[in-house]
N, C-alpha and C. Protein backbone atom coordinates (compact mmCIF):
# COMPACT_ATOMS: atom_id res chain seq x y z
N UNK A 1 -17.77 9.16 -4.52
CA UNK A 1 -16.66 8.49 -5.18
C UNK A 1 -16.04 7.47 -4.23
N UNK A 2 -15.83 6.15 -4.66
CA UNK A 2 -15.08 5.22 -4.02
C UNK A 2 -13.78 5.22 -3.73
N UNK A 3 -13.33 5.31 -2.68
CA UNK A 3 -11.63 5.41 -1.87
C UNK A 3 -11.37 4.35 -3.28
N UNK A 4 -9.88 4.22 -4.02
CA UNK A 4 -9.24 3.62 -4.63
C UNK A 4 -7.84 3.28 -3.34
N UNK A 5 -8.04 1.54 -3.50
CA UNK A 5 -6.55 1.12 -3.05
C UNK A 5 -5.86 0.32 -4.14
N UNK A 6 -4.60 0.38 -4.14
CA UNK A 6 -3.79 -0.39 -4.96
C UNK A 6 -2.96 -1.16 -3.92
N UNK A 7 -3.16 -2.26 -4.65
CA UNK A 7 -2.39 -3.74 -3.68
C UNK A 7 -1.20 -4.01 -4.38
N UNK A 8 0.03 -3.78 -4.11
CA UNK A 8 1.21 -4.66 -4.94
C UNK A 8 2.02 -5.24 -3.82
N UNK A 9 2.19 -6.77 -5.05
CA UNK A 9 2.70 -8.07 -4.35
C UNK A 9 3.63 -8.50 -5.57
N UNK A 10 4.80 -9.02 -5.50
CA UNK A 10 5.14 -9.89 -6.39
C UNK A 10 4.80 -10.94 -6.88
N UNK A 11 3.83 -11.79 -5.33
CA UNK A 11 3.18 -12.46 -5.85
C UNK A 11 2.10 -12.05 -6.74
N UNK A 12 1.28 -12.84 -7.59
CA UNK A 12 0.21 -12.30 -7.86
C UNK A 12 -0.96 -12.78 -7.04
N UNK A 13 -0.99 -14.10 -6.62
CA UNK A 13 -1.68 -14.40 -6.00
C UNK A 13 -2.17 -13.65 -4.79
N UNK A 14 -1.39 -13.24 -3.90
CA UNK A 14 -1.38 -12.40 -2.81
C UNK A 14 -1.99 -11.00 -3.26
N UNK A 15 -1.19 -10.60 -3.97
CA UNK A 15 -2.05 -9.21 -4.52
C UNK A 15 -3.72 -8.97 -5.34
N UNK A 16 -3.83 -10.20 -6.15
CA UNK A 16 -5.28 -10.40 -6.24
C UNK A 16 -6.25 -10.58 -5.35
N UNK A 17 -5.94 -11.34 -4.73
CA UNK A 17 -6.68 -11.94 -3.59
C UNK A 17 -7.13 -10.51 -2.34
N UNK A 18 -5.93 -9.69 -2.04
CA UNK A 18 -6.25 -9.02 -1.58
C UNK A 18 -7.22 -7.61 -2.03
N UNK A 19 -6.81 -7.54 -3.09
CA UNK A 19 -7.77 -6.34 -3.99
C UNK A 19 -9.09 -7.01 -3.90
N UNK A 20 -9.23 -8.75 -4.26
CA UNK A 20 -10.79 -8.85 -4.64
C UNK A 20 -11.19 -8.70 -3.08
N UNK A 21 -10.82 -8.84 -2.12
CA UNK A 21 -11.34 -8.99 -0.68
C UNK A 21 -11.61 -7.43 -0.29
N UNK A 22 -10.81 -7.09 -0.92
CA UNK A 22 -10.84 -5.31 -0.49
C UNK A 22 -12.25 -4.74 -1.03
N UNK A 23 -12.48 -4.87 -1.98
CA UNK A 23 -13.83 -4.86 -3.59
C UNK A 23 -14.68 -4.82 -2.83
N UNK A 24 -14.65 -6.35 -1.93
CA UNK A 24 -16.05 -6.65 -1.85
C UNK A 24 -16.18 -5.58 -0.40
N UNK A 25 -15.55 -5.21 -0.01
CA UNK A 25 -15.88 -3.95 1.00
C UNK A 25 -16.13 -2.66 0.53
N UNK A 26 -16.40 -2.77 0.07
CA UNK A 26 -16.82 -1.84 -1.34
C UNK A 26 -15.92 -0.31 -1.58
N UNK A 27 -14.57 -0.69 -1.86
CA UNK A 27 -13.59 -0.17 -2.61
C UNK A 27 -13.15 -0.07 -4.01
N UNK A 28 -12.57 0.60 -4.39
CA UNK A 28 -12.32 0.19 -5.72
C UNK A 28 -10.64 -0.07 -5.44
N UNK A 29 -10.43 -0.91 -6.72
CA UNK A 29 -9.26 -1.72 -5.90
C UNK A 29 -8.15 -2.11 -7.41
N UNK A 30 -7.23 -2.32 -7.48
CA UNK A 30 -5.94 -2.57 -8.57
C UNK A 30 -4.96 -3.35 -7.95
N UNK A 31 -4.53 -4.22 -8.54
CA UNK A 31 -3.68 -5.20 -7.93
C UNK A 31 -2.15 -5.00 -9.36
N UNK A 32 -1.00 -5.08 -8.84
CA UNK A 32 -0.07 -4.62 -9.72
C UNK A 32 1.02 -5.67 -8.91
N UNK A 33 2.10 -5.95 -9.43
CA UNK A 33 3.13 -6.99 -9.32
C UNK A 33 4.42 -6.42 -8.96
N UNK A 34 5.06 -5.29 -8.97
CA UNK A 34 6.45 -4.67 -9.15
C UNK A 34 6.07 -3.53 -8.67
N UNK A 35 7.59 -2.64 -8.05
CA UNK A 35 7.58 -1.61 -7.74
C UNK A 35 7.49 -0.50 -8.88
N UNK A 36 8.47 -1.02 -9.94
CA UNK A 36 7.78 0.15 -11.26
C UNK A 36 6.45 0.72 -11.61
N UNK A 37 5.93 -0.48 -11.35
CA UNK A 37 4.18 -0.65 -11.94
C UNK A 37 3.31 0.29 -10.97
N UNK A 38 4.21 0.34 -9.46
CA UNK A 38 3.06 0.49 -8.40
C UNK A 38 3.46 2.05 -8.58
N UNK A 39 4.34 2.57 -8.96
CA UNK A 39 4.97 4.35 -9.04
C UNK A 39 4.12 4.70 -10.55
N UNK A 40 4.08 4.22 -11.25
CA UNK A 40 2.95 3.75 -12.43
C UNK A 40 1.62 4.34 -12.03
N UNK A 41 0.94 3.43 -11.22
CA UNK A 41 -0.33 3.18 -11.05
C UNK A 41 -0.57 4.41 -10.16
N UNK A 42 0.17 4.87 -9.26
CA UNK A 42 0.23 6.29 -8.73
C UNK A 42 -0.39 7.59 -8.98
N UNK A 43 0.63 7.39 -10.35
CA UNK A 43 -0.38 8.72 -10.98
C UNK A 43 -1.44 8.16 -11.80
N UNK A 44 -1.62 7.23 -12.63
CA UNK A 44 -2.90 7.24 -13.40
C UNK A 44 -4.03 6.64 -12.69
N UNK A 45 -3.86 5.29 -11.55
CA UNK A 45 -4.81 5.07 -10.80
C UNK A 45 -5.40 6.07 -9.50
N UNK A 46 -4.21 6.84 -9.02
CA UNK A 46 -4.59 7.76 -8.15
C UNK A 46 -4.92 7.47 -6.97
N UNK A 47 -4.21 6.29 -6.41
CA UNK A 47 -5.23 5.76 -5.01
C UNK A 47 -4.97 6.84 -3.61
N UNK A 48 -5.84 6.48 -2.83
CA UNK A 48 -6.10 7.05 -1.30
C UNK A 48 -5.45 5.91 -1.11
N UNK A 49 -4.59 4.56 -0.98
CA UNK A 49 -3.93 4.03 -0.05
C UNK A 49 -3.34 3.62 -0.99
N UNK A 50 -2.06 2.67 -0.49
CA UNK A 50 -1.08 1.55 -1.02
C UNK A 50 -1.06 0.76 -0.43
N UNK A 51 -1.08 -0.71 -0.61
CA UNK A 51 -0.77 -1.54 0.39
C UNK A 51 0.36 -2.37 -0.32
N UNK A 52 1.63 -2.54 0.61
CA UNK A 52 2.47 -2.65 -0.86
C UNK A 52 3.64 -3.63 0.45
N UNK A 53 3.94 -4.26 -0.71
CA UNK A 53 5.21 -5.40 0.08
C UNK A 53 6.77 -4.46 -0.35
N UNK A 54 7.27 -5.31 0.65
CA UNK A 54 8.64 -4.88 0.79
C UNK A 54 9.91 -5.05 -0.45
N UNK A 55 9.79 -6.85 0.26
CA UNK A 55 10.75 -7.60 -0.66
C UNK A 55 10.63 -7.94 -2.55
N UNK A 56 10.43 -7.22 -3.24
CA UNK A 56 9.91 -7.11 -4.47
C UNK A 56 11.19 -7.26 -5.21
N UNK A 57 11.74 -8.19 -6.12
CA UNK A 57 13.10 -8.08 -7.12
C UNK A 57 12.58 -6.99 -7.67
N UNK A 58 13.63 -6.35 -8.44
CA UNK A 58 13.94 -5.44 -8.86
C UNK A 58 13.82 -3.95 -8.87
N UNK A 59 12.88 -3.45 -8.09
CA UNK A 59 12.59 -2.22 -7.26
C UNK A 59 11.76 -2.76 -6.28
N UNK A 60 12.39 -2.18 -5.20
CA UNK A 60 11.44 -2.77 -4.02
C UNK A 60 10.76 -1.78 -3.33
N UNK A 61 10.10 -2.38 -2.32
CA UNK A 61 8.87 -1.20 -1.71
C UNK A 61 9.40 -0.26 -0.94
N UNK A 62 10.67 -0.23 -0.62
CA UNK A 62 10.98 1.00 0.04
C UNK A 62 11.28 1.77 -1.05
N UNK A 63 12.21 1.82 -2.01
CA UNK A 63 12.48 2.67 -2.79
C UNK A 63 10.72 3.03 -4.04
N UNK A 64 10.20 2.02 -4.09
CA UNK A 64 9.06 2.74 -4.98
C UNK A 64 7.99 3.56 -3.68
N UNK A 65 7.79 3.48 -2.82
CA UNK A 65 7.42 4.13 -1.60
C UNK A 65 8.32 5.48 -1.59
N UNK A 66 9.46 5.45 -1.58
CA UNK A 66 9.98 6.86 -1.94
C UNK A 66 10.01 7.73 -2.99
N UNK A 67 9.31 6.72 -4.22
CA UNK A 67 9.19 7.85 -5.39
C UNK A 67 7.70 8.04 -5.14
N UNK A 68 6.77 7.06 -5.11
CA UNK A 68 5.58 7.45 -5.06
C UNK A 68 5.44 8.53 -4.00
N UNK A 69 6.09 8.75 -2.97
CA UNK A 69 5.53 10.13 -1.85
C UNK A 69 6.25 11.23 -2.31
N UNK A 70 7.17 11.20 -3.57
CA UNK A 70 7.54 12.30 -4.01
C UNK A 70 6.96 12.89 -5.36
N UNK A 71 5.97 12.37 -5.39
CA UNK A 71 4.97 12.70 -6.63
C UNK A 71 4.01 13.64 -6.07
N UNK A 72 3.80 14.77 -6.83
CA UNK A 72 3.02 15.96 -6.22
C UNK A 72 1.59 15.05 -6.13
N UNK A 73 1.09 14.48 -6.27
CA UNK A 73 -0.26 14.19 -6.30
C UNK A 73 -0.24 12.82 -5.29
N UNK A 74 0.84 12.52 -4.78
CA UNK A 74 0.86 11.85 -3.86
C UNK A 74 1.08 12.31 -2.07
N UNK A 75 1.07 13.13 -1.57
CA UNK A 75 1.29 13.53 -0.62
C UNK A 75 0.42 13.11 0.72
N UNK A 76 -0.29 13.10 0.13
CA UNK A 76 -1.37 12.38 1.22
C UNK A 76 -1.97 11.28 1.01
N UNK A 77 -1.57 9.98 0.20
CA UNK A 77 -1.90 8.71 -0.35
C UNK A 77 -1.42 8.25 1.27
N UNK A 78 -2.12 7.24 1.60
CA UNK A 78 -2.14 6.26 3.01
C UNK A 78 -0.86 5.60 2.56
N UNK A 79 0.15 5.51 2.85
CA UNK A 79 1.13 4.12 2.39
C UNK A 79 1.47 2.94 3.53
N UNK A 80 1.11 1.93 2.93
CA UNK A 80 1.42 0.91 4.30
C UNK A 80 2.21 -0.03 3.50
N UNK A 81 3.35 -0.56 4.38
CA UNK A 81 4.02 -1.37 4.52
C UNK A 81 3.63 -2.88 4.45
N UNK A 82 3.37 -4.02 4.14
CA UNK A 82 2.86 -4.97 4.09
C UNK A 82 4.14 -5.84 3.71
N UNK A 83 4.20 -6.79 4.94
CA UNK A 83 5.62 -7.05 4.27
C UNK A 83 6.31 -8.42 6.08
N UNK A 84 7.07 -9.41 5.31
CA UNK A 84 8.06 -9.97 6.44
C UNK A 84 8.66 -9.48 6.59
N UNK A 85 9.44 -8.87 6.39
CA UNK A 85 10.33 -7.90 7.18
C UNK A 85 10.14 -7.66 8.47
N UNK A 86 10.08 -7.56 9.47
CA UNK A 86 9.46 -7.27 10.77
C UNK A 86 10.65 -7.21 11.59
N UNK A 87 11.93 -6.88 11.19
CA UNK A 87 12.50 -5.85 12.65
C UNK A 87 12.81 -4.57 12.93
N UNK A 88 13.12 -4.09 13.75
CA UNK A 88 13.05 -3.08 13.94
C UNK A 88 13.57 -1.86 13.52
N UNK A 89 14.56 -2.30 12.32
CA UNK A 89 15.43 -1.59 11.69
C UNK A 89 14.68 -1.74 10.43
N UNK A 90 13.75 -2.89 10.33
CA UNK A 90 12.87 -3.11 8.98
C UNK A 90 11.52 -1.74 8.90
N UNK A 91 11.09 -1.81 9.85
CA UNK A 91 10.41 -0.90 10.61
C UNK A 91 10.71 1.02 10.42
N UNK A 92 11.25 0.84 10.65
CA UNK A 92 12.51 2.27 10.88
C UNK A 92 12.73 2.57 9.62
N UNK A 93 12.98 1.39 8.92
CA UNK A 93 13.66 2.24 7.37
C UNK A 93 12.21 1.73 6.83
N UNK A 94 11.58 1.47 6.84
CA UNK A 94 9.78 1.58 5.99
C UNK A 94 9.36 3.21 6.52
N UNK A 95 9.20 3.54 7.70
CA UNK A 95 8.91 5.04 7.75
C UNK A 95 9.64 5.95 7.30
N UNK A 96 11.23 5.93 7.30
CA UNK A 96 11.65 6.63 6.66
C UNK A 96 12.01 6.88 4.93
N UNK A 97 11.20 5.32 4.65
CA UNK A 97 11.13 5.74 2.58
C UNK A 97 9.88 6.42 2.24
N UNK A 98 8.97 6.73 3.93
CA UNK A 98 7.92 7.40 3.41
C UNK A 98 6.37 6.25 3.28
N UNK A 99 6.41 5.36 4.10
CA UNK A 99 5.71 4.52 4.23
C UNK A 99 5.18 4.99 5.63
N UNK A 100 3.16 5.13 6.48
CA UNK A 100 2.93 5.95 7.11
C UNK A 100 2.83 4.28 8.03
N UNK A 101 2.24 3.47 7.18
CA UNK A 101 2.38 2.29 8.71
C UNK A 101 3.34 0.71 8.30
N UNK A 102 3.96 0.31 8.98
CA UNK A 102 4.45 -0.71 9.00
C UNK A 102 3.23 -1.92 9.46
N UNK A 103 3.32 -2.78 8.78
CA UNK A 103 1.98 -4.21 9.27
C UNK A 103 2.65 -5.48 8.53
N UNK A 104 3.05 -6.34 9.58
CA UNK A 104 4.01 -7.80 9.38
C UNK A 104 2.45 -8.79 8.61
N UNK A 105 3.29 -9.52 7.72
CA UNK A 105 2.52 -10.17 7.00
C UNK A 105 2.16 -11.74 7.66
N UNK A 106 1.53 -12.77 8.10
CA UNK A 106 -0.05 -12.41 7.39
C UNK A 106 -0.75 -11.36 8.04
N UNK A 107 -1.44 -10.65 6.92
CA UNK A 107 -2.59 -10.06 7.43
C UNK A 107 -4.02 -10.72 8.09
N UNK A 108 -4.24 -9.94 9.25
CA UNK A 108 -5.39 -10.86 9.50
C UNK A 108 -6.75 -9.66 9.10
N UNK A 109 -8.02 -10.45 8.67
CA UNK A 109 -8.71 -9.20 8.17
C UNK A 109 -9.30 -8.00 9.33
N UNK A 110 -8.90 -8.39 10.53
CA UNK A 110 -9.18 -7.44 11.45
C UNK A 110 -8.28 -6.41 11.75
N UNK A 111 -7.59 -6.62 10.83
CA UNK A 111 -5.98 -5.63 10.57
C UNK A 111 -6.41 -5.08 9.25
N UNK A 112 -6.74 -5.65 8.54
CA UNK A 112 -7.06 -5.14 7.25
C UNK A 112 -8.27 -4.06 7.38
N UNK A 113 -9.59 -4.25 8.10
CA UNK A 113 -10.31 -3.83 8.20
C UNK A 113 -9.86 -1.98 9.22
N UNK A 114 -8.96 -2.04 10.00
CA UNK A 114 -8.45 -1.24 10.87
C UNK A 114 -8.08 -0.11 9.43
N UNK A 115 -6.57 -0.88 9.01
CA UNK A 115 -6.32 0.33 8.11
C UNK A 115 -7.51 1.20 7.18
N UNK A 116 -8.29 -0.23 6.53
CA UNK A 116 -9.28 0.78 5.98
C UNK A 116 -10.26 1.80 6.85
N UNK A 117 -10.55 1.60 8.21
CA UNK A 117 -10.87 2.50 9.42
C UNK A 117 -9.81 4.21 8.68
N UNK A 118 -8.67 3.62 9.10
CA UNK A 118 -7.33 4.68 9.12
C UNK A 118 -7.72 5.62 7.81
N UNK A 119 -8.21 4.50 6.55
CA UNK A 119 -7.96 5.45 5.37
C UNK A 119 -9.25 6.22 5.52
N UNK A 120 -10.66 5.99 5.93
CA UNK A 120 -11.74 6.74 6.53
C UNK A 120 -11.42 8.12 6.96
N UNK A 121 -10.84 7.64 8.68
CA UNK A 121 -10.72 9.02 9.32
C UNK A 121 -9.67 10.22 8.84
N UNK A 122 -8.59 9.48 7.94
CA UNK A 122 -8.13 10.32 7.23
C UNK A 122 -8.46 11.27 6.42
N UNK A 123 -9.55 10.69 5.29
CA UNK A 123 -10.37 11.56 4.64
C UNK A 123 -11.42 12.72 5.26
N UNK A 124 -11.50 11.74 6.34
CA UNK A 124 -12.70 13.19 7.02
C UNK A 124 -11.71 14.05 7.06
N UNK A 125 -10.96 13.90 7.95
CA UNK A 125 -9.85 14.95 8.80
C UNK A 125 -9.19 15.68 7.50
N UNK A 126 -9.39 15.65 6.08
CA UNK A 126 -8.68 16.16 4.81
C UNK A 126 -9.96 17.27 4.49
């Protein structure tokens, strides 16, 4: 079975782009726009990671990061931070809504490629 990641961006652009790049590493992959959508996609998509932005109008990624890790079937979903935000108090309050890594945006794909490393050794170690 293929690791499932879900990408949410407000943009869409950003969030497509990253799911199809993710694909072709041969993932299976969902791209979603809002924090509602991404607490949504949680339970019916079911992913092994999130890669999810911060600054989102109207629910944002810290607070949908805190409902999604309080979903029984979420407990061990990878959650990463993807996001400008980048100080240290930005940082600080991403781990504490329950987000496992903080990563300042742009991504470069040798960062990208790492986490998916992360979501790997995780699964063994499960």
């Amino acid at each position: 079975m293929l690791n499932r990641i879900l990408v949410v961006d407000d943009c869409h652009y950003v969030a497509d782009a990253a799911a199809r790049l993710i694909s072709v590493c041969g993932y299976e992959t969902k791209a979603v726009y809002d924090g509602r959508e991404a607490i949504a996609q949680a339970v019916t998509f079911a992913p092994d990671m999130v890669l999810m932005d911060i600054g989102m109008p109207d629910l944002d990624g810290y607070e949908a990061a805190s409902r999604i890790r309080c979903g029984p079937r979420n407990t061990n979903v990878l959650l990463v931070a993807v996001t400008c935000f980048d100080q240290q108090q930005d940082r600080d309050r991403a781990l504490a809504s329950g987000f496992d890594v903080h990563v300042p945006k742009p991504v470069s794909f040798t960062t990208l490629l790492g986490l998916l490393k992360m979501l790997q050794n995780r699964k063994v170690l499960s």
